[in-house]
PDB file of N, CA and C in Angstrom:
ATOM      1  N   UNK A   1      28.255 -12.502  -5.558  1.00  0.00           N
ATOM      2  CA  UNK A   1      27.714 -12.369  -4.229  1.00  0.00           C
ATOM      3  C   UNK A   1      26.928 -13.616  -3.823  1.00  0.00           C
ATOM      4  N   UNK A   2      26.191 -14.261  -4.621  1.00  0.00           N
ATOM      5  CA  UNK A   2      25.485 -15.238  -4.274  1.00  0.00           C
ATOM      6  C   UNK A   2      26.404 -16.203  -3.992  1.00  0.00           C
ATOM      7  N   UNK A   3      27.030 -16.664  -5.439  1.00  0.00           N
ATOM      8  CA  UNK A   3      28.200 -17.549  -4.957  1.00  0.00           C
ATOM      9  C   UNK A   3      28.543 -17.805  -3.327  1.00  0.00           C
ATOM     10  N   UNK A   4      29.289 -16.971  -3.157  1.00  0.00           N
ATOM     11  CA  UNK A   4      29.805 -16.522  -2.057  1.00  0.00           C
ATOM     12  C   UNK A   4      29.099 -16.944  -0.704  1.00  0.00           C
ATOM     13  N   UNK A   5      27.812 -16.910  -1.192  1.00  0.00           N
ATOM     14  CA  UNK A   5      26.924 -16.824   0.243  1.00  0.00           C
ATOM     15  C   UNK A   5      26.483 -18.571   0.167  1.00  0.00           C
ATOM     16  N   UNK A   6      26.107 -18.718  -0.979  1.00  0.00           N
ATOM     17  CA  UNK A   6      25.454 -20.200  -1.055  1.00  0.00           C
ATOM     18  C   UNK A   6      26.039 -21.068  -1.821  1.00  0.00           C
ATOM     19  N   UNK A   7      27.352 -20.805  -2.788  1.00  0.00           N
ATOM     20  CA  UNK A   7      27.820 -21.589  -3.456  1.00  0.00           C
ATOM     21  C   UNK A   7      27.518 -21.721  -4.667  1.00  0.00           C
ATOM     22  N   UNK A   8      27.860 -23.031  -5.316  1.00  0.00           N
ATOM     23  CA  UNK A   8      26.578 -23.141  -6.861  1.00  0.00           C
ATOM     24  C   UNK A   8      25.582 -23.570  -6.875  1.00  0.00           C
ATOM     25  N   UNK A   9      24.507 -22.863  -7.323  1.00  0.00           N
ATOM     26  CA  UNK A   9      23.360 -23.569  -7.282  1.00  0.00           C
ATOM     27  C   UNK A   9      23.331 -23.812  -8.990  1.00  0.00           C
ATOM     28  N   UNK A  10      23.962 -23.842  -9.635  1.00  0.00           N
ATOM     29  CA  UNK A  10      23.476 -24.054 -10.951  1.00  0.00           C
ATOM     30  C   UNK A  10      22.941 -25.710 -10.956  1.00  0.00           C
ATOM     31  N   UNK A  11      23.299 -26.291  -9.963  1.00  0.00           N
ATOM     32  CA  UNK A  11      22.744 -27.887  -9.960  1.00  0.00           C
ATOM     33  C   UNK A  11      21.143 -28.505  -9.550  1.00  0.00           C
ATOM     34  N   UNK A  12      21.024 -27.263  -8.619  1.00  0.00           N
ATOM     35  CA  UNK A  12      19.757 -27.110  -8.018  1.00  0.00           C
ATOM     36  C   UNK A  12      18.984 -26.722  -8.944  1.00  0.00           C
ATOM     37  N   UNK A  13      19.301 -25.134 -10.049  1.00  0.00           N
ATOM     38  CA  UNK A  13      18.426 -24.643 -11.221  1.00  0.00           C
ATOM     39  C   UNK A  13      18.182 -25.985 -12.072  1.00  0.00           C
ATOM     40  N   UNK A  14      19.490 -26.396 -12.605  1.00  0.00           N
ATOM     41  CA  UNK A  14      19.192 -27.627 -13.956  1.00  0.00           C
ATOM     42  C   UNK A  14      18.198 -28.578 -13.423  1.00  0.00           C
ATOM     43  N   UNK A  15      18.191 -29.372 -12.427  1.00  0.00           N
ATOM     44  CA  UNK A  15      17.195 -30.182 -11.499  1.00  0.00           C
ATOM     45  C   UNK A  15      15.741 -30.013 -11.364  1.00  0.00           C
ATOM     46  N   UNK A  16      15.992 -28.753 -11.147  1.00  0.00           N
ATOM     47  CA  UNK A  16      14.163 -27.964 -11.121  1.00  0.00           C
ATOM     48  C   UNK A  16      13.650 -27.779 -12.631  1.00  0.00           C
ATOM     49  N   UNK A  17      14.767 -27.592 -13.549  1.00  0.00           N
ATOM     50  CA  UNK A  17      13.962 -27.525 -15.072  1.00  0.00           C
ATOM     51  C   UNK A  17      14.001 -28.719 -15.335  1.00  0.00           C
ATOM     52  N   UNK A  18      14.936 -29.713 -15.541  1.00  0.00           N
ATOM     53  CA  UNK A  18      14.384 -31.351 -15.905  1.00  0.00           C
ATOM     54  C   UNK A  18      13.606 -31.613 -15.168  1.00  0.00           C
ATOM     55  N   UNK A  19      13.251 -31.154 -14.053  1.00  0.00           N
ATOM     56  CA  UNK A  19      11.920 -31.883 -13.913  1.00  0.00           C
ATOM     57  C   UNK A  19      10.551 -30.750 -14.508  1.00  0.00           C
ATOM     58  N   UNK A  20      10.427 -29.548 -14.551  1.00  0.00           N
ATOM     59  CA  UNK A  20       9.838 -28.998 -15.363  1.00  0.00           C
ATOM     60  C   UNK A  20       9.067 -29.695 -17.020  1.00  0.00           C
ATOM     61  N   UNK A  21      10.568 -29.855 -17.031  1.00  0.00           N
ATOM     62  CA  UNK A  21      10.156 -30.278 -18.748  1.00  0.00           C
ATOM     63  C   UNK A  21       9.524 -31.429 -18.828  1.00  0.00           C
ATOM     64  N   UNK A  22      10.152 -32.711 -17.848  1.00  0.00           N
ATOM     65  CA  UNK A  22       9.872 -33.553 -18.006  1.00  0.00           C
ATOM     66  C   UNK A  22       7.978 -34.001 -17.614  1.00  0.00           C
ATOM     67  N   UNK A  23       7.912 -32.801 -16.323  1.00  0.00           N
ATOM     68  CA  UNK A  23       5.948 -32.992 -16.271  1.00  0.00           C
ATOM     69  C   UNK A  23       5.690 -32.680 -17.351  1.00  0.00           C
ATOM     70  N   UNK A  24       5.833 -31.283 -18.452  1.00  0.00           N
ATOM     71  CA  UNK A  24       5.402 -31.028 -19.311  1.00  0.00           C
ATOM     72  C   UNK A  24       5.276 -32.126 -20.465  1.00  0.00           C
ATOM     73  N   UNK A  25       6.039 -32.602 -20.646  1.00  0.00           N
ATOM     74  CA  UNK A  25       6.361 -33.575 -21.843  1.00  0.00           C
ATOM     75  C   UNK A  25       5.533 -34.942 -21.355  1.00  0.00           C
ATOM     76  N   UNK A  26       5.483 -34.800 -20.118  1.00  0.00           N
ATOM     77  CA  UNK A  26       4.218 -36.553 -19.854  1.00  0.00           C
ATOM     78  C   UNK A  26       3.314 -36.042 -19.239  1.00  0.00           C
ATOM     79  N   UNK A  27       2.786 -34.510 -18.906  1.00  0.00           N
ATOM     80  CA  UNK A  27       1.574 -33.920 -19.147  1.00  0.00           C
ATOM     81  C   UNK A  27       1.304 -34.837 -17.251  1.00  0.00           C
ATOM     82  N   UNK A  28       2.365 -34.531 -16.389  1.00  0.00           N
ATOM     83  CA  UNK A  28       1.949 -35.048 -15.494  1.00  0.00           C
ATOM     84  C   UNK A  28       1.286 -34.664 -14.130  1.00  0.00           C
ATOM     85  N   UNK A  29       1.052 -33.079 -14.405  1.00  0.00           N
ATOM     86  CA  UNK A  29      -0.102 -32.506 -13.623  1.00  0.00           C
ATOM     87  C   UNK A  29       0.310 -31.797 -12.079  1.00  0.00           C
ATOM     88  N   UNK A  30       1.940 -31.838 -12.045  1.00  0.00           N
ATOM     89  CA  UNK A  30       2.644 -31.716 -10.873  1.00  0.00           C
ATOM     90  C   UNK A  30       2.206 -30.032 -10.869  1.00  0.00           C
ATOM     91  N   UNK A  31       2.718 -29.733  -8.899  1.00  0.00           N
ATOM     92  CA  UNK A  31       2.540 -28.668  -8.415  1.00  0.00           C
ATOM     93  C   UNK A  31       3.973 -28.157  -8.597  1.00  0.00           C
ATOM     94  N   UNK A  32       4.609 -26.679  -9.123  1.00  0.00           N
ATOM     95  CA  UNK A  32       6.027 -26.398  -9.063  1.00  0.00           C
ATOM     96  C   UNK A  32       5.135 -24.957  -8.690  1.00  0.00           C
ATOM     97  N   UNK A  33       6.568 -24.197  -7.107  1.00  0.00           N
ATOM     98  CA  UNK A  33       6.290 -23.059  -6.927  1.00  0.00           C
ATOM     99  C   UNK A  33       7.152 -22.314  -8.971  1.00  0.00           C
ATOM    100  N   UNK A  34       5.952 -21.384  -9.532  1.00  0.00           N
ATOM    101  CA  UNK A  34       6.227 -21.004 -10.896  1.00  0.00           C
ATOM    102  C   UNK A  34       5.939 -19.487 -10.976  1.00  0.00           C
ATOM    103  N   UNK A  35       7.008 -18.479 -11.558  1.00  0.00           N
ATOM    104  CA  UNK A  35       6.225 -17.327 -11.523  1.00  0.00           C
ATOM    105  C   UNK A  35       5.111 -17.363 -12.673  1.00  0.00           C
ATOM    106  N   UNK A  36       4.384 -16.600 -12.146  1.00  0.00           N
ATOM    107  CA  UNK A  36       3.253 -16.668 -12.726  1.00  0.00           C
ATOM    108  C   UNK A  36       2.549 -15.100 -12.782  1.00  0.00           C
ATOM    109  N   UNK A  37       1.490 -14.084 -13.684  1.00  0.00           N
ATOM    110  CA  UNK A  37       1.031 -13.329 -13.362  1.00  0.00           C
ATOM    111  C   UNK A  37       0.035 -14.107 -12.600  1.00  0.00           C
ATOM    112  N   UNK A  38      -0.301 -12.827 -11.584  1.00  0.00           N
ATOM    113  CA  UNK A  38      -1.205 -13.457 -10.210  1.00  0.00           C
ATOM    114  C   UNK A  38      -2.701 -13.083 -10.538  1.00  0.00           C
ATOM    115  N   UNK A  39      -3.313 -14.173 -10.473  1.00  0.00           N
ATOM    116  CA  UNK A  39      -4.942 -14.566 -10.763  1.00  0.00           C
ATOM    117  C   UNK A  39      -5.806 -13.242  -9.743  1.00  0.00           C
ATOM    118  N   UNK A  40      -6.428 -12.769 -10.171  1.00  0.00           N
ATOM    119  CA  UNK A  40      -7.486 -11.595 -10.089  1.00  0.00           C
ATOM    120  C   UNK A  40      -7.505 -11.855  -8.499  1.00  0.00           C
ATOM    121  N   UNK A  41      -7.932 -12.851  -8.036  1.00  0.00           N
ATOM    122  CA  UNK A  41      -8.139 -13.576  -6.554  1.00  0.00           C
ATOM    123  C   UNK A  41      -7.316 -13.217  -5.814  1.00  0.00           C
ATOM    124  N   UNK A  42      -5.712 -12.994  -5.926  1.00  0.00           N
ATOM    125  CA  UNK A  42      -4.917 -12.381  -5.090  1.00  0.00           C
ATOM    126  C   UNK A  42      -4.854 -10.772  -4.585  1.00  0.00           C
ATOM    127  N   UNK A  43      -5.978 -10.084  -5.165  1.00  0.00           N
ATOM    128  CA  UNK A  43      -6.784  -8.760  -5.036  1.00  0.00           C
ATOM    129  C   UNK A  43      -4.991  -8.004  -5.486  1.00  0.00           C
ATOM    130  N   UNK A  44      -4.151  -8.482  -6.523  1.00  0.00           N
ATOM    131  CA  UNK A  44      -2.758  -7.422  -6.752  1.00  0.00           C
ATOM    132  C   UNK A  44      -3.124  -6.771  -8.078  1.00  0.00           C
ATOM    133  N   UNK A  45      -3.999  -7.384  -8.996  1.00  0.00           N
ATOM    134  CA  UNK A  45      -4.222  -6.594 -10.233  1.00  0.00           C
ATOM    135  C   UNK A  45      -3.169  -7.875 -10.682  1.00  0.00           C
ATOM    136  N   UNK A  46      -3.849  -8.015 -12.232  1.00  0.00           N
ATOM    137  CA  UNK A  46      -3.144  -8.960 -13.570  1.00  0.00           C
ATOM    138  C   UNK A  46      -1.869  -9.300 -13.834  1.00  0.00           C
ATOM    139  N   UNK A  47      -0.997  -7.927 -13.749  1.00  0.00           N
ATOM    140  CA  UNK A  47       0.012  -7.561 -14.390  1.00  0.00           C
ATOM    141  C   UNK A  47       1.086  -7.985 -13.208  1.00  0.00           C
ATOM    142  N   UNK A  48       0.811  -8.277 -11.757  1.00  0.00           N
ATOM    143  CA  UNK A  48       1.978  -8.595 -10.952  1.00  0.00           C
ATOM    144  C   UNK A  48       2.567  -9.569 -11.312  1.00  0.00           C
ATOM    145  N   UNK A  49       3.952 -10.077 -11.252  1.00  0.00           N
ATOM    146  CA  UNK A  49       4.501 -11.597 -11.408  1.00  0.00           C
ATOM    147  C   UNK A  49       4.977 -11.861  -9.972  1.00  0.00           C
ATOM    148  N   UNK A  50       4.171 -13.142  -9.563  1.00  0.00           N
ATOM    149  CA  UNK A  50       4.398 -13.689  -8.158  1.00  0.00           C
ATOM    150  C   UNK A  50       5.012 -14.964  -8.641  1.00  0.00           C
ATOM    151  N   UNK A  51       5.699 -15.939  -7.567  1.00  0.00           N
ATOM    152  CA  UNK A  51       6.133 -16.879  -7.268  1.00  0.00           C
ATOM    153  C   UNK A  51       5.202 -18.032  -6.776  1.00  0.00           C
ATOM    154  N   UNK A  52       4.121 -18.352  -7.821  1.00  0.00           N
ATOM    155  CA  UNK A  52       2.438 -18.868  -6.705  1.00  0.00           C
ATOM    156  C   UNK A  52       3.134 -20.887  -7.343  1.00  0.00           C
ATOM    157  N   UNK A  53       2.269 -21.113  -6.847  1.00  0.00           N
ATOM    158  CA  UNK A  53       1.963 -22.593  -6.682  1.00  0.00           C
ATOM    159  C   UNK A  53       0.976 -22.702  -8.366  1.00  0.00           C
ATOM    160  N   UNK A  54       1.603 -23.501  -9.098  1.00  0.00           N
ATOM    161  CA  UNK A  54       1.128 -23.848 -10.129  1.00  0.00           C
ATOM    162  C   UNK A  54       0.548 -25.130 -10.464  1.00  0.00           C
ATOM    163  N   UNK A  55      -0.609 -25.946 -10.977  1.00  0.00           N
ATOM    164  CA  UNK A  55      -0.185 -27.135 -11.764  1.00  0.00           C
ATOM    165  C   UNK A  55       0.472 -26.621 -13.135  1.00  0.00           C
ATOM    166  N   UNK A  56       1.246 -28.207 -13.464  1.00  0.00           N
ATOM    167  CA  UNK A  56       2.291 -27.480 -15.158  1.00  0.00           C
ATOM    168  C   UNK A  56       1.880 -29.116 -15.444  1.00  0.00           C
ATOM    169  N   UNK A  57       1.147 -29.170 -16.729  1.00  0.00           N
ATOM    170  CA  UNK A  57       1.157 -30.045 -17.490  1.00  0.00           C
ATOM    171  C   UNK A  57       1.355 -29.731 -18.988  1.00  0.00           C
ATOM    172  N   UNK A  58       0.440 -30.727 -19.650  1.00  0.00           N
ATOM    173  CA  UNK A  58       1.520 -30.385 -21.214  1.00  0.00           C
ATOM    174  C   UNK A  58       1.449 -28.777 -21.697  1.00  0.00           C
ATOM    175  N   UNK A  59       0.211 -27.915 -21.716  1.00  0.00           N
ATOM    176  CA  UNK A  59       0.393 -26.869 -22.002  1.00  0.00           C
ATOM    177  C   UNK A  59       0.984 -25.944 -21.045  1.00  0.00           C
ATOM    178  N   UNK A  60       1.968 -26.380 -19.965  1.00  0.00           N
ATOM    179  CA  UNK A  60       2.214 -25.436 -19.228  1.00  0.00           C
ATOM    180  C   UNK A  60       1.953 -24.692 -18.128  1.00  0.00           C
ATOM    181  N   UNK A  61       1.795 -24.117 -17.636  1.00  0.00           N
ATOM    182  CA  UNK A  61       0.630 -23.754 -16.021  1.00  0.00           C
ATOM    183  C   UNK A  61      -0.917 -23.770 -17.063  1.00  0.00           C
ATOM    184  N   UNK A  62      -1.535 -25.276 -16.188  1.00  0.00           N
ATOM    185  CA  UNK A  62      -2.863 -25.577 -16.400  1.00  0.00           C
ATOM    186  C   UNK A  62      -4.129 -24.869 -15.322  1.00  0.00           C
ATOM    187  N   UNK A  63      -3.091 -24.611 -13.978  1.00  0.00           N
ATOM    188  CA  UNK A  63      -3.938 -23.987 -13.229  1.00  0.00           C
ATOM    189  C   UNK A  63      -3.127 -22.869 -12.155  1.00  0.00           C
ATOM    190  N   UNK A  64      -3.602 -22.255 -11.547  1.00  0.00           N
ATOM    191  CA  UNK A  64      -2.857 -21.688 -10.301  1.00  0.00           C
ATOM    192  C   UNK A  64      -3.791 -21.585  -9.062  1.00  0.00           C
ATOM    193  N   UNK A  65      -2.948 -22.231  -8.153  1.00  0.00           N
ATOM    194  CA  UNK A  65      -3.690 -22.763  -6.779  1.00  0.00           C
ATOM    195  C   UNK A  65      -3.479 -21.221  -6.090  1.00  0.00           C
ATOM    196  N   UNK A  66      -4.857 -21.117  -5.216  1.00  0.00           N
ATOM    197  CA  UNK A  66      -4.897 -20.160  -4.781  1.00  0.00           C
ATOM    198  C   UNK A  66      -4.657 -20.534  -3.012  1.00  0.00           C
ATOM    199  N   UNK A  67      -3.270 -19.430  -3.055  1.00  0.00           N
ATOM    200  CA  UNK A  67      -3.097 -19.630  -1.241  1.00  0.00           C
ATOM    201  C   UNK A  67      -4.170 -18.560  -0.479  1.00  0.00           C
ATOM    202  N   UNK A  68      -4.013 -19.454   0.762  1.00  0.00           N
ATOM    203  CA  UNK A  68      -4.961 -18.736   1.581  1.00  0.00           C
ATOM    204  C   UNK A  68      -4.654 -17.538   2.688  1.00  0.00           C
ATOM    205  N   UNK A  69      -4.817 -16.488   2.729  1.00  0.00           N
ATOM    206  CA  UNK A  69      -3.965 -15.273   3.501  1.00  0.00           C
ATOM    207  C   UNK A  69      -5.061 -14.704   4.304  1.00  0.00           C
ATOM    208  N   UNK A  70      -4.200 -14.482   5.593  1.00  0.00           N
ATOM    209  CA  UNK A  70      -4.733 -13.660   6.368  1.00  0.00           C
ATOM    210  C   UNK A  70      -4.726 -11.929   6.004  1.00  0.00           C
ATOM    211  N   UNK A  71      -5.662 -11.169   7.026  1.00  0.00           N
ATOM    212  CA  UNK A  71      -5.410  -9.924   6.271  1.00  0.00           C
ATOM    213  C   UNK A  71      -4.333  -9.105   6.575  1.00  0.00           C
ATOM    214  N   UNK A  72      -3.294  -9.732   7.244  1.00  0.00           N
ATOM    215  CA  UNK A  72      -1.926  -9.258   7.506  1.00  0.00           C
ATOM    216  C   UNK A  72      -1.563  -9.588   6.300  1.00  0.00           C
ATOM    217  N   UNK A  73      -1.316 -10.892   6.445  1.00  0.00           N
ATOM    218  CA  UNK A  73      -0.988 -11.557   4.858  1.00  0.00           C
ATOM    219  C   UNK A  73      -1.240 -10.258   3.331  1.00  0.00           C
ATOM    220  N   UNK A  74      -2.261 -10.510   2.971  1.00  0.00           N
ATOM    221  CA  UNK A  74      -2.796  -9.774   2.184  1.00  0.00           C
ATOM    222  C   UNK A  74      -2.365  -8.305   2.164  1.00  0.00           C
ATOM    223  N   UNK A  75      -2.238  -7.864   3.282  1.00  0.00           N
ATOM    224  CA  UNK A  75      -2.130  -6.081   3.384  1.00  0.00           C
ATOM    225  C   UNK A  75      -0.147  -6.386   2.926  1.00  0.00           C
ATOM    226  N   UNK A  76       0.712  -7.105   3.563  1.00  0.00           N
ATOM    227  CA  UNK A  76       1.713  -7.360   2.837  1.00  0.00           C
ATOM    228  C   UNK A  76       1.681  -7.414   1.334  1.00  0.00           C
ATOM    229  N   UNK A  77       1.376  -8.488   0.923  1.00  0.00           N
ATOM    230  CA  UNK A  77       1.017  -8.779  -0.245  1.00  0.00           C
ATOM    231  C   UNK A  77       0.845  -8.025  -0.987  1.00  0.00           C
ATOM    232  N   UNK A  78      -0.166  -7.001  -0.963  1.00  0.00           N
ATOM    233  CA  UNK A  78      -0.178  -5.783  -1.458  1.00  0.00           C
ATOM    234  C   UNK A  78       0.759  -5.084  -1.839  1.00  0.00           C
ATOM    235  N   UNK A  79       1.194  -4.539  -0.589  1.00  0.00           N
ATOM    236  CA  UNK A  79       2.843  -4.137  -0.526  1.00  0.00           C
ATOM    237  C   UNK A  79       3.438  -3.859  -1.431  1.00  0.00           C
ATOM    238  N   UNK A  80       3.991  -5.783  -1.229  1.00  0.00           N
ATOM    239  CA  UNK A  80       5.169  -5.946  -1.873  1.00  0.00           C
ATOM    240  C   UNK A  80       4.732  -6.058  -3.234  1.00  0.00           C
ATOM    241  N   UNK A  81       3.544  -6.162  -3.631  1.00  0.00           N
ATOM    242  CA  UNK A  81       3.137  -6.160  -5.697  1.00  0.00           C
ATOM    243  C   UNK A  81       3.193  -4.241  -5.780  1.00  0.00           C
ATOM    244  N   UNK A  82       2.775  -3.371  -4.815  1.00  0.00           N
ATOM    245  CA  UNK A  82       2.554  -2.026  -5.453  1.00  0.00           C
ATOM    246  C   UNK A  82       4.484  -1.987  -5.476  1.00  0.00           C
ATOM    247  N   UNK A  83       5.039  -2.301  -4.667  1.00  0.00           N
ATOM    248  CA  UNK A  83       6.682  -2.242  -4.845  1.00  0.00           C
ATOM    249  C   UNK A  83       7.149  -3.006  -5.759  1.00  0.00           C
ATOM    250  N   UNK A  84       6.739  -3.915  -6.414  1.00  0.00           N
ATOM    251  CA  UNK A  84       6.976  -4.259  -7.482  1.00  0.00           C
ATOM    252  C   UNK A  84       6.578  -3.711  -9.014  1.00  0.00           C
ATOM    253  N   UNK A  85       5.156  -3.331  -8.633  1.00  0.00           N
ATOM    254  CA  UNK A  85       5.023  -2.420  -9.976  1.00  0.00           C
ATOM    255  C   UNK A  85       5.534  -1.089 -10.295  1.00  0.00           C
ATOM    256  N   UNK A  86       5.809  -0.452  -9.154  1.00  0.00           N
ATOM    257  CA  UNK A  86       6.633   0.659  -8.839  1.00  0.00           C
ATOM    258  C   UNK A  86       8.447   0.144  -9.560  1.00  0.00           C
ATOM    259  N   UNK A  87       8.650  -0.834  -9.042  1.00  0.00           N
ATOM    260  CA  UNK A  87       9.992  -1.035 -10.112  1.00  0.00           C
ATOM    261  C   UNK A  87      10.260  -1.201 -11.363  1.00  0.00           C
ATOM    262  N   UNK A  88       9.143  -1.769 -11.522  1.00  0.00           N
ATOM    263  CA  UNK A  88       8.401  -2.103 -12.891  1.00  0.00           C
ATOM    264  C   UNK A  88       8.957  -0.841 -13.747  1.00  0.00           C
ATOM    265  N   UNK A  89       7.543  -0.097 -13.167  1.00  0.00           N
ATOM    266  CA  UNK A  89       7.555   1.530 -13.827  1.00  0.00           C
ATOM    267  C   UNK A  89       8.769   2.323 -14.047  1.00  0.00           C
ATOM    268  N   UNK A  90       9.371   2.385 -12.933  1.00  0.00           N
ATOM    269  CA  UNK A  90      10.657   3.068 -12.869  1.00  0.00           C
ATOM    270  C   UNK A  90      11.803   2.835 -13.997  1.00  0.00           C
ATOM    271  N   UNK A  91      12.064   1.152 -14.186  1.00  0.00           N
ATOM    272  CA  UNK A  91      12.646   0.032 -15.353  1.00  0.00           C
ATOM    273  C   UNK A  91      12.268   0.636 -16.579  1.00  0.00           C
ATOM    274  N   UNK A  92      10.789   0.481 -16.462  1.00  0.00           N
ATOM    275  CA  UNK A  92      10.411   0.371 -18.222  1.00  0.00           C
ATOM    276  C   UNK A  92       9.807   1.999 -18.871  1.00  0.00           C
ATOM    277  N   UNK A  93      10.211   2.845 -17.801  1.00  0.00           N
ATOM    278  CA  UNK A  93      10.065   4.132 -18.333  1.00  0.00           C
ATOM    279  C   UNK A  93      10.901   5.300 -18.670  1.00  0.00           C
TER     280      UNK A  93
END
């Protein structure tokens, strides 16, 4: 289905991990959107995995930048993490 819609991206994936590896390996401090569990600050609880804005140096996400949301924003946000842990649950039970 994807195919179909967008073609291959397997060129686009390999691209985004060499360069992955390669900040990691020269510890070069770059921003990659990374899933990540989401920092207390995003008011979703620990356990969500979001798509946030990372630094990745040698050990890997060194930090996670916190975006700034309105309370539309946020009341989404919400949302879509209780619909995610809800799949979660459903998956792993």
């Amino acid at each position: 289905m994807i195919f179909e819609r967008k073609g291959n991206t397997s060129y686009g994936i390999s691209t985004v991990v060499c360069q992955l590896v390669d900040t990691i390996l020269r510890d070069e401090k770059q921003i990659f959107p990374v899933s990540a569990r989401a920092d207390s600050n995003y008011g979703v609880g620990t356990e969500v995995v979001l798509g946030l804005p990372c630094i990745i140096g040698s050990t890997g996400i060194e930090h996670q930048l916190l975006l700034s949301r309105n309370a539309l924003e946020q009341s989404l946000l919400e949302e879509s993490a209780n619909k995610l842990n809800e799949a979660y649950n459903f998956l792993h039970y």
